[in-house]
PDB file of N, CA and C in Angstrom:
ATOM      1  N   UNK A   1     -11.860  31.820  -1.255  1.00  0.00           N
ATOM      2  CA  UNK A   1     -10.736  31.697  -2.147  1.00  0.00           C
ATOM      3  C   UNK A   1      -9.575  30.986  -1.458  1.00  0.00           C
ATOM      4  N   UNK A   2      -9.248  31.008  -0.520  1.00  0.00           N
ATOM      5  CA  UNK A   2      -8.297  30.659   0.393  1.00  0.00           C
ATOM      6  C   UNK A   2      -8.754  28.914   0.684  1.00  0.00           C
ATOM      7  N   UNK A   3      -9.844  28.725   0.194  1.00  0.00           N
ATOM      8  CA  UNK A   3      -9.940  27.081   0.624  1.00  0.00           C
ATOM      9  C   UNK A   3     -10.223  26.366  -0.831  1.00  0.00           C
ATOM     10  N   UNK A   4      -9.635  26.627  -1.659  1.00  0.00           N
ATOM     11  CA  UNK A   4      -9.541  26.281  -3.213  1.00  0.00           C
ATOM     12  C   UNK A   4      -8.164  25.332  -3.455  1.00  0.00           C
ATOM     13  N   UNK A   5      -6.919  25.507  -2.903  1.00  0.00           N
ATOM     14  CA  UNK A   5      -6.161  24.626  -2.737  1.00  0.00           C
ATOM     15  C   UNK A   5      -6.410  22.981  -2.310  1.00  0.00           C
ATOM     16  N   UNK A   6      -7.393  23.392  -0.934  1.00  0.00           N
ATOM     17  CA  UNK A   6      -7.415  22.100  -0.501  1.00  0.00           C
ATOM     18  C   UNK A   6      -8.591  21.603  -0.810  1.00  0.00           C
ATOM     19  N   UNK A   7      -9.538  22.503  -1.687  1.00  0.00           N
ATOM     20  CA  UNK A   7     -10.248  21.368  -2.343  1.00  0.00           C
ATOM     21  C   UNK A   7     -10.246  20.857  -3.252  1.00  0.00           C
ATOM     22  N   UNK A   8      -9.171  21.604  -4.278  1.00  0.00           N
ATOM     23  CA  UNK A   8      -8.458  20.546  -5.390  1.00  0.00           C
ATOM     24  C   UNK A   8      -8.147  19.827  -5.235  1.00  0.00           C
ATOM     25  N   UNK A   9      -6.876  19.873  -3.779  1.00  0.00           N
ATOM     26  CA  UNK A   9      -6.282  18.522  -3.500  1.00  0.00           C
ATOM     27  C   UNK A   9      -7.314  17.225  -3.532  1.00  0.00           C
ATOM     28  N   UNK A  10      -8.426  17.698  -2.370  1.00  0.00           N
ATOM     29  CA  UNK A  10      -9.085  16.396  -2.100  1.00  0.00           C
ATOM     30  C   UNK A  10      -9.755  15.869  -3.376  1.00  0.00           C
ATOM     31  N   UNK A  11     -10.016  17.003  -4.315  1.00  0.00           N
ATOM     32  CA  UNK A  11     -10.583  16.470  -5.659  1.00  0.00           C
ATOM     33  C   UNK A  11     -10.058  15.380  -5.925  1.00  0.00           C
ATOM     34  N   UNK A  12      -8.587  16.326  -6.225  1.00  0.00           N
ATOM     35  CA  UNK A  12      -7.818  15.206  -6.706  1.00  0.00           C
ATOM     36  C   UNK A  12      -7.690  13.897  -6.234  1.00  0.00           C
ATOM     37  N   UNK A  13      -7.566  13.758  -5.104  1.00  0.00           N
ATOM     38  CA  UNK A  13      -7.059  12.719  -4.362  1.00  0.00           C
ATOM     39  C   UNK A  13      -8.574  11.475  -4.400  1.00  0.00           C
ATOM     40  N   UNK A  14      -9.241  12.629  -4.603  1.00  0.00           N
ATOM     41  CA  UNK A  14     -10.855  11.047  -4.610  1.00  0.00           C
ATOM     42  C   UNK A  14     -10.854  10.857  -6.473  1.00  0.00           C
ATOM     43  N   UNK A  15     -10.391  11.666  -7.029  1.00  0.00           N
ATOM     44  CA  UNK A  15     -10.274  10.991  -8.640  1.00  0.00           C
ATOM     45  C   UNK A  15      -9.575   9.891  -8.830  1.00  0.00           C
ATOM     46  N   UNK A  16      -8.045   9.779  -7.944  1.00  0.00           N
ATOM     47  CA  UNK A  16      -7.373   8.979  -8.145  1.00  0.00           C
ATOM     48  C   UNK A  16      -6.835   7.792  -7.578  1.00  0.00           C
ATOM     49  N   UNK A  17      -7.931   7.848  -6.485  1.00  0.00           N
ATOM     50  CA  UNK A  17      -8.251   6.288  -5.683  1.00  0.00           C
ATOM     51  C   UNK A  17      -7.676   6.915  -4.319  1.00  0.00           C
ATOM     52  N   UNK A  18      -7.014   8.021  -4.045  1.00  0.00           N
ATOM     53  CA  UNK A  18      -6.587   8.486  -3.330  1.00  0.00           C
ATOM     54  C   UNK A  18      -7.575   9.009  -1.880  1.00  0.00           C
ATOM     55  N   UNK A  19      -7.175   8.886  -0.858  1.00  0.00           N
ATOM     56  CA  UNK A  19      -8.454  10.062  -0.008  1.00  0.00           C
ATOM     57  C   UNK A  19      -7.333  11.653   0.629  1.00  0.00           C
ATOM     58  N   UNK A  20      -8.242  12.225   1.536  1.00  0.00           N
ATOM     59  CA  UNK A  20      -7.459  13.352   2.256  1.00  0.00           C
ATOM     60  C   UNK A  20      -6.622  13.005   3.362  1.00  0.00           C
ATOM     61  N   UNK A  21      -7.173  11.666   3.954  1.00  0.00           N
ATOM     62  CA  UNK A  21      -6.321  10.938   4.987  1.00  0.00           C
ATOM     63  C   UNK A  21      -5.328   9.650   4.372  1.00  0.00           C
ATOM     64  N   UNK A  22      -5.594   9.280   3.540  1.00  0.00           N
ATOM     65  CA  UNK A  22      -4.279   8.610   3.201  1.00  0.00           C
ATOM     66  C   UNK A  22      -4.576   8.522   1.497  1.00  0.00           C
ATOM     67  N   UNK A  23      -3.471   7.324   1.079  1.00  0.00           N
ATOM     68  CA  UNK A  23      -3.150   6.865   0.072  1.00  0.00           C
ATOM     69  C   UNK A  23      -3.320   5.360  -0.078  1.00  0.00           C
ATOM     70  N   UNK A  24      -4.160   4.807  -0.983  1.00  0.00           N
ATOM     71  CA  UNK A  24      -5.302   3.712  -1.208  1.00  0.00           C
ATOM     72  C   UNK A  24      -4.394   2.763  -2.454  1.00  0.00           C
ATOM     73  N   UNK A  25      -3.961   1.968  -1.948  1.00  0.00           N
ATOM     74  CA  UNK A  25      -3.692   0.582  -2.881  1.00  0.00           C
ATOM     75  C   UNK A  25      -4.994  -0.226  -3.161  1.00  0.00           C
ATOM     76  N   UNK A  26      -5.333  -0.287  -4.251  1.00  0.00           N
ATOM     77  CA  UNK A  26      -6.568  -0.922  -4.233  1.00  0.00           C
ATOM     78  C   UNK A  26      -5.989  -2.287  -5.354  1.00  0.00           C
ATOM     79  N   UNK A  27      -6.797  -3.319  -4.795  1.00  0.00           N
ATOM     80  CA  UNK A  27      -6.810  -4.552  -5.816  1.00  0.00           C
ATOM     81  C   UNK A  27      -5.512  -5.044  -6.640  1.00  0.00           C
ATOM     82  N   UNK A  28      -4.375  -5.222  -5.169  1.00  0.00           N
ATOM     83  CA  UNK A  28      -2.943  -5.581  -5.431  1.00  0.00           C
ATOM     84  C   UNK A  28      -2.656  -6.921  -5.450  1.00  0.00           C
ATOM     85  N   UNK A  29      -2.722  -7.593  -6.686  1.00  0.00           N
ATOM     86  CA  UNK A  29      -2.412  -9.097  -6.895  1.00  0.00           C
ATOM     87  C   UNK A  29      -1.442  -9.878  -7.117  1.00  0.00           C
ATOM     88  N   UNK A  30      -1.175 -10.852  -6.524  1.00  0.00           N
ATOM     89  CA  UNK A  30       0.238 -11.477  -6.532  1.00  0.00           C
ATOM     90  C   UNK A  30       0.004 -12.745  -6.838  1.00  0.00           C
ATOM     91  N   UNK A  31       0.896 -13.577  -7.527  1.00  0.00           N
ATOM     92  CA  UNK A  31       0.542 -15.257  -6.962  1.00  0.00           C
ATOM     93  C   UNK A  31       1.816 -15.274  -6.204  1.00  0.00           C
ATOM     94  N   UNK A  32       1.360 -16.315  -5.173  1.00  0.00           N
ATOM     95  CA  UNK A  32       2.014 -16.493  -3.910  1.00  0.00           C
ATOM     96  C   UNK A  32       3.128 -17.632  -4.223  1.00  0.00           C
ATOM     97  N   UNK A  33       4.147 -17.152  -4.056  1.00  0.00           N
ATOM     98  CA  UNK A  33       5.636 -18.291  -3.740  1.00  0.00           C
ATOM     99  C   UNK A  33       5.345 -19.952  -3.884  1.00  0.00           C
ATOM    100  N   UNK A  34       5.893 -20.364  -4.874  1.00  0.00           N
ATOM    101  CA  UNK A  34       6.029 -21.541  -4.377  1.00  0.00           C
ATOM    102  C   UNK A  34       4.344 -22.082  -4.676  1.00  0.00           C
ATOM    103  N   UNK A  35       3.446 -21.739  -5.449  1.00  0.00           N
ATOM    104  CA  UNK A  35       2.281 -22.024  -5.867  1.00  0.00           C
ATOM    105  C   UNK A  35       1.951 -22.310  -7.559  1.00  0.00           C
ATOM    106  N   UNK A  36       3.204 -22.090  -8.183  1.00  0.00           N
ATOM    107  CA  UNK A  36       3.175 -22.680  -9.800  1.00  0.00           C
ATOM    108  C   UNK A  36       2.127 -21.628 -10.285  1.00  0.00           C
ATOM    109  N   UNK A  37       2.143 -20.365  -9.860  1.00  0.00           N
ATOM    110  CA  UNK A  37       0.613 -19.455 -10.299  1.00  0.00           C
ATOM    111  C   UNK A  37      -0.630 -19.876 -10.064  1.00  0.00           C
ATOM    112  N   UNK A  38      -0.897 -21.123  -9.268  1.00  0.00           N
ATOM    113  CA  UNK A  38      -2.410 -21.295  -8.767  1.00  0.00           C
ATOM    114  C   UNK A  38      -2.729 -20.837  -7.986  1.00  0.00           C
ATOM    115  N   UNK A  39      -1.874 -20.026  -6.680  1.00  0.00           N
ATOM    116  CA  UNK A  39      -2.670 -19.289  -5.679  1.00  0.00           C
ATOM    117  C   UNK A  39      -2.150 -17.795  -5.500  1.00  0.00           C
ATOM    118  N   UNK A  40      -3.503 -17.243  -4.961  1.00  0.00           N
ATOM    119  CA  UNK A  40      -2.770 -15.438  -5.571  1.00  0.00           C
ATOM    120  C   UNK A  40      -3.525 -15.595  -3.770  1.00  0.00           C
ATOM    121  N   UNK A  41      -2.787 -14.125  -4.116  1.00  0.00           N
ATOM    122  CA  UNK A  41      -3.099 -12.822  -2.841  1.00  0.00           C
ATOM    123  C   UNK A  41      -3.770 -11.720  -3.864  1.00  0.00           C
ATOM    124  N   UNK A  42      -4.667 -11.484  -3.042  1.00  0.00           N
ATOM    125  CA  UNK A  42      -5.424 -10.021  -3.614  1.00  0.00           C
ATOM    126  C   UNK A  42      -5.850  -9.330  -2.260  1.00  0.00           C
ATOM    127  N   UNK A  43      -5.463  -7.891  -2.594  1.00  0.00           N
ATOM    128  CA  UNK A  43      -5.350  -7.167  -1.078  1.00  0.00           C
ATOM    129  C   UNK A  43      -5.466  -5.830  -1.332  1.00  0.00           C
ATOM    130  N   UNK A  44      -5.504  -5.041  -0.987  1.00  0.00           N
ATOM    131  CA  UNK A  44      -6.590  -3.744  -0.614  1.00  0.00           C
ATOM    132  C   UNK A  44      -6.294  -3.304   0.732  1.00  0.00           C
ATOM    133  N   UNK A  45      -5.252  -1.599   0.490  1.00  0.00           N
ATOM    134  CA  UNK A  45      -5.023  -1.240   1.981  1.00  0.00           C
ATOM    135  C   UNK A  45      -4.402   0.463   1.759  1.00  0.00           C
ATOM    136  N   UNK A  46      -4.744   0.773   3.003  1.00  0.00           N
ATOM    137  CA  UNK A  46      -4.781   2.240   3.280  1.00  0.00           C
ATOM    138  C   UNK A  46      -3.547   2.462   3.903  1.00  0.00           C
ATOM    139  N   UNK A  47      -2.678   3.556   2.917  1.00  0.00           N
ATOM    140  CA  UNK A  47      -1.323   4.037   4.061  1.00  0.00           C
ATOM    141  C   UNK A  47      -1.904   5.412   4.142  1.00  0.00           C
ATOM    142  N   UNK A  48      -1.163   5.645   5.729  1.00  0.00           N
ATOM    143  CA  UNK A  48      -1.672   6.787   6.118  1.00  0.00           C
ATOM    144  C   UNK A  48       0.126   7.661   6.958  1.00  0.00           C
ATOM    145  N   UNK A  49       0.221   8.847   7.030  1.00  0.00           N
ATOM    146  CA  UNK A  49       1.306   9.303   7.576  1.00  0.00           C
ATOM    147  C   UNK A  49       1.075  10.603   7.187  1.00  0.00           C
ATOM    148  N   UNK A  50       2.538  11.094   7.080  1.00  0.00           N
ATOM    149  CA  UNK A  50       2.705  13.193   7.601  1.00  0.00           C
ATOM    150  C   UNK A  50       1.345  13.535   6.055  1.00  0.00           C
ATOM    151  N   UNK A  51       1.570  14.720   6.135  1.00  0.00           N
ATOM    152  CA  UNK A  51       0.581  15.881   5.799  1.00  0.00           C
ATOM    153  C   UNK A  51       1.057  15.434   4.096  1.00  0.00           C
ATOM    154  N   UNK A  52       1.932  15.206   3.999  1.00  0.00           N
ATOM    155  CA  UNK A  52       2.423  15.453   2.538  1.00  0.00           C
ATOM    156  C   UNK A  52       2.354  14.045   1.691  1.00  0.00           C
ATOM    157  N   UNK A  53       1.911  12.714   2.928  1.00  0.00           N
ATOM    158  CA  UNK A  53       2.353  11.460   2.112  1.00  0.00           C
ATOM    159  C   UNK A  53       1.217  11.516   0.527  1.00  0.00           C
ATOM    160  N   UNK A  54       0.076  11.940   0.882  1.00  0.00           N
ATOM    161  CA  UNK A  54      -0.620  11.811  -0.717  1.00  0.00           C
ATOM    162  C   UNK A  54       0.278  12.171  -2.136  1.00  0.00           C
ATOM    163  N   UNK A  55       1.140  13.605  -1.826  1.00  0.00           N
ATOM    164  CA  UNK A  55       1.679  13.476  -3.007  1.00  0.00           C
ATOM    165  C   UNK A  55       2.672  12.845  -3.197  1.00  0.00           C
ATOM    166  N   UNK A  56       3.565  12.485  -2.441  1.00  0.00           N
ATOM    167  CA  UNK A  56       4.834  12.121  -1.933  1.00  0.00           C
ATOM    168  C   UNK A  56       4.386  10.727  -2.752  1.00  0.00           C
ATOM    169  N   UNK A  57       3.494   9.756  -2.504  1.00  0.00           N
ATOM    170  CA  UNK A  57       3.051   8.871  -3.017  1.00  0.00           C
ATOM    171  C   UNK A  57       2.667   8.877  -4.504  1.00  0.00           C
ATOM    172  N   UNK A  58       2.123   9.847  -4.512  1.00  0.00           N
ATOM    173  CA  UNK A  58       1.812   9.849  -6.432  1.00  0.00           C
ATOM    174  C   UNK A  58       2.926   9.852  -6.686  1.00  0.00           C
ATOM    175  N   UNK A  59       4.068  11.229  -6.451  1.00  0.00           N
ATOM    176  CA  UNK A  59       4.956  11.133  -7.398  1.00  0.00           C
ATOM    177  C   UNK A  59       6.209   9.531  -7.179  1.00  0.00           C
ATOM    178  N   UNK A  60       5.629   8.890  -6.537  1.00  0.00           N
ATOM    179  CA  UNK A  60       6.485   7.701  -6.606  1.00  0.00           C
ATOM    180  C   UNK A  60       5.406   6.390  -6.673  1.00  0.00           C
ATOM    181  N   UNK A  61       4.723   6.512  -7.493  1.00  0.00           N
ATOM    182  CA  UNK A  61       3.935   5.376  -6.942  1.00  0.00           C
ATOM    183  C   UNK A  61       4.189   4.400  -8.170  1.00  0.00           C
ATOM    184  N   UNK A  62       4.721   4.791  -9.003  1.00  0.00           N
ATOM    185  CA  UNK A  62       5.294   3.437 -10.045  1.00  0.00           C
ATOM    186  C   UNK A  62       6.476   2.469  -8.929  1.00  0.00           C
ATOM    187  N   UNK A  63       7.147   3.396  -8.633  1.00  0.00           N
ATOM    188  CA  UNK A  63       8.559   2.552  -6.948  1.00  0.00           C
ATOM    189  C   UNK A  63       7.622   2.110  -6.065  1.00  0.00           C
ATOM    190  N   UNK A  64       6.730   2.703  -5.711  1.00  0.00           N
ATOM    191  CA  UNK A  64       5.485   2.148  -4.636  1.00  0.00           C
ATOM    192  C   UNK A  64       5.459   0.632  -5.169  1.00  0.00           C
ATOM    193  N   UNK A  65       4.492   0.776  -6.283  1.00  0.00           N
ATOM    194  CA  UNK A  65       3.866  -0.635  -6.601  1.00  0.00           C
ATOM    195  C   UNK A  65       5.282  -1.580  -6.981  1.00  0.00           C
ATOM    196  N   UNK A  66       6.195  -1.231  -7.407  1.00  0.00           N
ATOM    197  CA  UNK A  66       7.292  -2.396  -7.581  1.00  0.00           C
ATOM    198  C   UNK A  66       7.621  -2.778  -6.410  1.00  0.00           C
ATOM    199  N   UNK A  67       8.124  -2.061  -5.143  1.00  0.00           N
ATOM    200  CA  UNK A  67       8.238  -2.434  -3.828  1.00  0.00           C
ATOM    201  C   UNK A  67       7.250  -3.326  -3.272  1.00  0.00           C
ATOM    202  N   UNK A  68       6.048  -3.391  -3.232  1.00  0.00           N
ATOM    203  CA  UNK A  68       4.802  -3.941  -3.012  1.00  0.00           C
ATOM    204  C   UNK A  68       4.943  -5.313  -3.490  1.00  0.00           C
ATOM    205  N   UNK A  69       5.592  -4.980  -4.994  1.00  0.00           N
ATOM    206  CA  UNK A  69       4.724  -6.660  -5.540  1.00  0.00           C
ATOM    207  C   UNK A  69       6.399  -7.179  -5.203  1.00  0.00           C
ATOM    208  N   UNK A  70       7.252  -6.466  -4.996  1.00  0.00           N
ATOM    209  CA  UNK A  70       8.294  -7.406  -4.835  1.00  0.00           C
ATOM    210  C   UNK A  70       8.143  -8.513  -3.242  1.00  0.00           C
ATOM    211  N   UNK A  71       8.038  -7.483  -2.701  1.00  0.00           N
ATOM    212  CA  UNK A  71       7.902  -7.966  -1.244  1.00  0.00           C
ATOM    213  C   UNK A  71       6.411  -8.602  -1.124  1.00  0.00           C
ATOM    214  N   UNK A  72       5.303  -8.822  -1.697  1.00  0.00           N
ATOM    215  CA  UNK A  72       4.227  -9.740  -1.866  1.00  0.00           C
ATOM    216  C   UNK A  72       4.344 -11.044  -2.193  1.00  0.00           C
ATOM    217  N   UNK A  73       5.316 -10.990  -3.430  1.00  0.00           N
ATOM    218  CA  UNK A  73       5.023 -11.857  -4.243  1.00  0.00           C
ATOM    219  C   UNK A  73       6.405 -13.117  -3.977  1.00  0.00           C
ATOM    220  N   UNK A  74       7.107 -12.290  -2.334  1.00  0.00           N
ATOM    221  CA  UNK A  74       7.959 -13.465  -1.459  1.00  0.00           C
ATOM    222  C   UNK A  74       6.948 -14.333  -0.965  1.00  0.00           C
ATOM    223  N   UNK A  75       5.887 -14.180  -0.279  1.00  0.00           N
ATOM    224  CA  UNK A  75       5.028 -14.627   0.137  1.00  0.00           C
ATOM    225  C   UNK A  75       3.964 -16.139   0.478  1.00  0.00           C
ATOM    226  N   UNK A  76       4.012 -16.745   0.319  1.00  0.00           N
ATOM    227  CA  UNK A  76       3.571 -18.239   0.459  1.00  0.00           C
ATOM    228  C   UNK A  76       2.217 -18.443   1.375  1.00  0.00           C
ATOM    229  N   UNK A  77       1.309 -19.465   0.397  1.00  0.00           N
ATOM    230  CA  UNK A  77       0.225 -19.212   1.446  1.00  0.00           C
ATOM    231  C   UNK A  77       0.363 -19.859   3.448  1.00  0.00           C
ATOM    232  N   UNK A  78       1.558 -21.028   2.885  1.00  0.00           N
ATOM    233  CA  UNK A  78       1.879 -21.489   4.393  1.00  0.00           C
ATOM    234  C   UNK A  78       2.191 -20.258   5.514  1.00  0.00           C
ATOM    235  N   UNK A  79       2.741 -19.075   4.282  1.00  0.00           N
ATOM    236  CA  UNK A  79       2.926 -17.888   5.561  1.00  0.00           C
ATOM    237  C   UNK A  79       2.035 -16.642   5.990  1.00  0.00           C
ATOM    238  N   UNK A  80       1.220 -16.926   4.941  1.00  0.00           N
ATOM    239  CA  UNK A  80      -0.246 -16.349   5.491  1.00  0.00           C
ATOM    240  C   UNK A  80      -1.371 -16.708   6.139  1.00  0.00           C
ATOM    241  N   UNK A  81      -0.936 -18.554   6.617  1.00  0.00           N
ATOM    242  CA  UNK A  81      -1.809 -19.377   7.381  1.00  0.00           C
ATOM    243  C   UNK A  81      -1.529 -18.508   8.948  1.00  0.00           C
ATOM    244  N   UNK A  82      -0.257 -17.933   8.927  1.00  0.00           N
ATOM    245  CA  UNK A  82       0.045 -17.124  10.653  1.00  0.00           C
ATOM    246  C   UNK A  82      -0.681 -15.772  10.818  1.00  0.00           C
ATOM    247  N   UNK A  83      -1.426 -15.306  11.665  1.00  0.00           N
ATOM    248  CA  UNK A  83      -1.944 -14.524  11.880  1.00  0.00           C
ATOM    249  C   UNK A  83      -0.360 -13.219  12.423  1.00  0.00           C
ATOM    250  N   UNK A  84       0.547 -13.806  12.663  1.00  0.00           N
ATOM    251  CA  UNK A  84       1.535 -12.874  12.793  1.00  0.00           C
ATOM    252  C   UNK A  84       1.958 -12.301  11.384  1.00  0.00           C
ATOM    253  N   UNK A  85       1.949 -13.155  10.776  1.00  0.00           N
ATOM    254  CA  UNK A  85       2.622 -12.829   9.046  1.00  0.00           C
ATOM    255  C   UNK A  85       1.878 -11.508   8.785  1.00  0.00           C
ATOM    256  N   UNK A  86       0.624 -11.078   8.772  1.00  0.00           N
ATOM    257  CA  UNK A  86       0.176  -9.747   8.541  1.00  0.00           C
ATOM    258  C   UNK A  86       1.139  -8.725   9.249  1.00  0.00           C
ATOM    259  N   UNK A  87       1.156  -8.605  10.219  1.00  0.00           N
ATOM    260  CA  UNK A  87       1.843  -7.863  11.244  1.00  0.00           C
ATOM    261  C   UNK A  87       3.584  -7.663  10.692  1.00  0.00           C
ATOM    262  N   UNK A  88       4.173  -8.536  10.525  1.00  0.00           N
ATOM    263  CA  UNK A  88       5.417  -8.643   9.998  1.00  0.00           C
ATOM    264  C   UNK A  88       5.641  -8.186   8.568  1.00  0.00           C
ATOM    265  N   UNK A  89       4.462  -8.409   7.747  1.00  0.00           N
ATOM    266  CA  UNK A  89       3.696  -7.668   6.322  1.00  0.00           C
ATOM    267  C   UNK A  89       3.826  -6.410   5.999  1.00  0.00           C
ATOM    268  N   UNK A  90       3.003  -5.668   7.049  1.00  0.00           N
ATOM    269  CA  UNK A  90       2.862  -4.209   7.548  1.00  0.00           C
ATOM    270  C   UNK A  90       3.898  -3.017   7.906  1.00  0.00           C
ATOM    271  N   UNK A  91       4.828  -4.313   8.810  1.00  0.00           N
ATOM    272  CA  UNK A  91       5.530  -3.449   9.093  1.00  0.00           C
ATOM    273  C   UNK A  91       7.304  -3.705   7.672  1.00  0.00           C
ATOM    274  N   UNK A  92       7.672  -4.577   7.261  1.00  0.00           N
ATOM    275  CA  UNK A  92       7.671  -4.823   5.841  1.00  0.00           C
ATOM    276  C   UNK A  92       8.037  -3.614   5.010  1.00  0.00           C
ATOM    277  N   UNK A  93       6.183  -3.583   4.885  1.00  0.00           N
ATOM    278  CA  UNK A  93       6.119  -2.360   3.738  1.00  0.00           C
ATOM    279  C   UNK A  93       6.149  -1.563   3.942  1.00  0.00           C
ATOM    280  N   UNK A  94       5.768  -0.533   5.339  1.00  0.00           N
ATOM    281  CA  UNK A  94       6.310   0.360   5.925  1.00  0.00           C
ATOM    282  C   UNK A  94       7.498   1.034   5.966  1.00  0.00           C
ATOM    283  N   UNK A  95       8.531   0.209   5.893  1.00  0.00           N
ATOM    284  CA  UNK A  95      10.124   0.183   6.320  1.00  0.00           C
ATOM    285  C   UNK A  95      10.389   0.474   4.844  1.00  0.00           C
ATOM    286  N   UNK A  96       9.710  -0.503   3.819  1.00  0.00           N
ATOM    287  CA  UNK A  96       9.763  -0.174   1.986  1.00  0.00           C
ATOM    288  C   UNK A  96       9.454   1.538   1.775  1.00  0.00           C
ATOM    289  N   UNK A  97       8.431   1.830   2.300  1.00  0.00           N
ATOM    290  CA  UNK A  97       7.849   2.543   1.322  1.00  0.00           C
ATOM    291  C   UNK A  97       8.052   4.140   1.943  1.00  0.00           C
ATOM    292  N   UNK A  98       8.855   3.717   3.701  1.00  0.00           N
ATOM    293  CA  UNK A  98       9.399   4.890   3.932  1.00  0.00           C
ATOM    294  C   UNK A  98      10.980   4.896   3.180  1.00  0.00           C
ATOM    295  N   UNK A  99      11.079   4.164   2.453  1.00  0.00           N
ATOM    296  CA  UNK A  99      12.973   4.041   1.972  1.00  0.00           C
ATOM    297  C   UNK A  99      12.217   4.884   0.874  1.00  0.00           C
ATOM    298  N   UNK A 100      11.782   4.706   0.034  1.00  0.00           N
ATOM    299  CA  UNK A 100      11.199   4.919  -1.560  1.00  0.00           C
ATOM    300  C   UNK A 100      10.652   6.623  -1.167  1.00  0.00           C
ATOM    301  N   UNK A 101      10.140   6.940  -0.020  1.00  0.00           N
ATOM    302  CA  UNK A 101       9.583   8.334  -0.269  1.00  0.00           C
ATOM    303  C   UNK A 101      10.782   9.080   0.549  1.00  0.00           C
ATOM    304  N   UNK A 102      11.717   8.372   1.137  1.00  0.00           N
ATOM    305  CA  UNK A 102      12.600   9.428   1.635  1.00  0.00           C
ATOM    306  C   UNK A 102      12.791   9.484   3.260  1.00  0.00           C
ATOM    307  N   UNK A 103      11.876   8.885   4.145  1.00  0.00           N
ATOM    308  CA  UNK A 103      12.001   9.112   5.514  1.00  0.00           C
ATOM    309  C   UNK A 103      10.630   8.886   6.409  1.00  0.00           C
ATOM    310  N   UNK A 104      10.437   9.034   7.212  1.00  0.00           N
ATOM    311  CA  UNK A 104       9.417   8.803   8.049  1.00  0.00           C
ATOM    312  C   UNK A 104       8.261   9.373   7.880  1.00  0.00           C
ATOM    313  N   UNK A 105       7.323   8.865   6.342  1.00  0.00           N
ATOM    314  CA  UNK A 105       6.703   9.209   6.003  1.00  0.00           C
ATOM    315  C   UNK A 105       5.345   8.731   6.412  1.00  0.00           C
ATOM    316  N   UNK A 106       5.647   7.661   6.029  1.00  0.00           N
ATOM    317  CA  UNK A 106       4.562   6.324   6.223  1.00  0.00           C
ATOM    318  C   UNK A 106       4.493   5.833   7.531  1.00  0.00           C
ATOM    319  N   UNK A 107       3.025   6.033   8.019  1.00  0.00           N
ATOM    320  CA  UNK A 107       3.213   5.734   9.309  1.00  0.00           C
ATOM    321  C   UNK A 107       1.983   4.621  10.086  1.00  0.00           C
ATOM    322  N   UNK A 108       1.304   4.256   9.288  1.00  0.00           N
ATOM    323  CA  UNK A 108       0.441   3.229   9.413  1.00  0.00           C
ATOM    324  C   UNK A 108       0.299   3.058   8.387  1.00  0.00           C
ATOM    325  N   UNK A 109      -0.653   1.414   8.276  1.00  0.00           N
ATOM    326  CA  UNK A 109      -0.633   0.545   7.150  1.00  0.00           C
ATOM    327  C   UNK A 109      -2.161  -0.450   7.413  1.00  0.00           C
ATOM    328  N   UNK A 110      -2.970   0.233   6.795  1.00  0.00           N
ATOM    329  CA  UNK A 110      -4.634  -0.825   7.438  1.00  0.00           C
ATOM    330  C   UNK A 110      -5.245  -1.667   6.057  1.00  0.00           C
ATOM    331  N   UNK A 111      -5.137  -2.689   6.364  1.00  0.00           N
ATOM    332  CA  UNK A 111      -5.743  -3.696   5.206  1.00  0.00           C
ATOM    333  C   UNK A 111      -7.116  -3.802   5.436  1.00  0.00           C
ATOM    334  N   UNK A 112      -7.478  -4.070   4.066  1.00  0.00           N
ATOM    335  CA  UNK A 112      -9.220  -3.527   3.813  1.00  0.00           C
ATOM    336  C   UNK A 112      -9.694  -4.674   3.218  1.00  0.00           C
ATOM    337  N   UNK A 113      -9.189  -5.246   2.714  1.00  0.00           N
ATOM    338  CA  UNK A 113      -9.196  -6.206   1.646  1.00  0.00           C
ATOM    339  C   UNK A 113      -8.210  -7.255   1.703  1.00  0.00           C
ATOM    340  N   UNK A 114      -7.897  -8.755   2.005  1.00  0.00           N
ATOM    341  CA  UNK A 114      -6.689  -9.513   2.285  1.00  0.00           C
ATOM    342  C   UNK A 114      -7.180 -11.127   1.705  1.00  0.00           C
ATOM    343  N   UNK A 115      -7.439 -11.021   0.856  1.00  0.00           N
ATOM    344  CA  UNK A 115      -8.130 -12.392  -0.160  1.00  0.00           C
ATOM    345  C   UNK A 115      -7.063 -13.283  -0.600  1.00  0.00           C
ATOM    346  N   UNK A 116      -7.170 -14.818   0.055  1.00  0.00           N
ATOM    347  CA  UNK A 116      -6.216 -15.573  -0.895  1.00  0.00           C
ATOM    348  C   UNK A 116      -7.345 -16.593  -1.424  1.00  0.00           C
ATOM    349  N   UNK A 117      -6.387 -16.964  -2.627  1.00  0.00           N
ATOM    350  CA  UNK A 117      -7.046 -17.982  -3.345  1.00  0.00           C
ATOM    351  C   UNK A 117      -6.363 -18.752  -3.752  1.00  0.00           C
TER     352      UNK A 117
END
């Protein structure tokens, strides 16, 4: 009885794209700066941080995804030709998405998925 909490949670959290170790952006599309809508970013990535970011994230994840596509959709493919631009990306949305949940929530950021076209 005592382990019924946390297996709702994880229920929950695999119903909703979510896991027990982080919180799953899946299939986040942008067209990229300065491309007239012919070239997108499509990307796929795992935040991970304290004990609480899964919900902390649901209950903000409409501010999540606006933060995301705002700061994506600065983006240009000339600045995704740099292998630094990920790195500068990461840390980016990090700095976003610990403002949006409140504090030092978010504490890594692993891309799974990083497709331009």
């Amino acid at each position: 009885m005592g382990n019924a909490p946390e297996e709702t949670k994880i229920g929950l959290a695999a119903a909703q794209g979510e896991t027990a170790a982080g919180f799953r952006f899946e299939d986040v599309v942008v067209n990229l700066a300065g491309s007239d809508g012919i070239r997108h970013l499509k990307m796929s990535f795992l935040l991970t941080g304290a004990e609480d970011l899964v919900l902390r994230c649901h209950e903000a994840k409409a501010r999540l995804d606006a933060v995301t596509l705002a700061i994506l959709s600065t983006l240009s493919s000339a600045d995704l030709e740099d292998e630094a631009t990920k790195n500068q990306l990461r840390d980016r949305l990090l700095a976003a998405y610990n403002e949006v949940l409140g504090g030092n929530v978010a504490e890594h950021l692993f891309f799974s998925d990083f497709l331009i076209q």
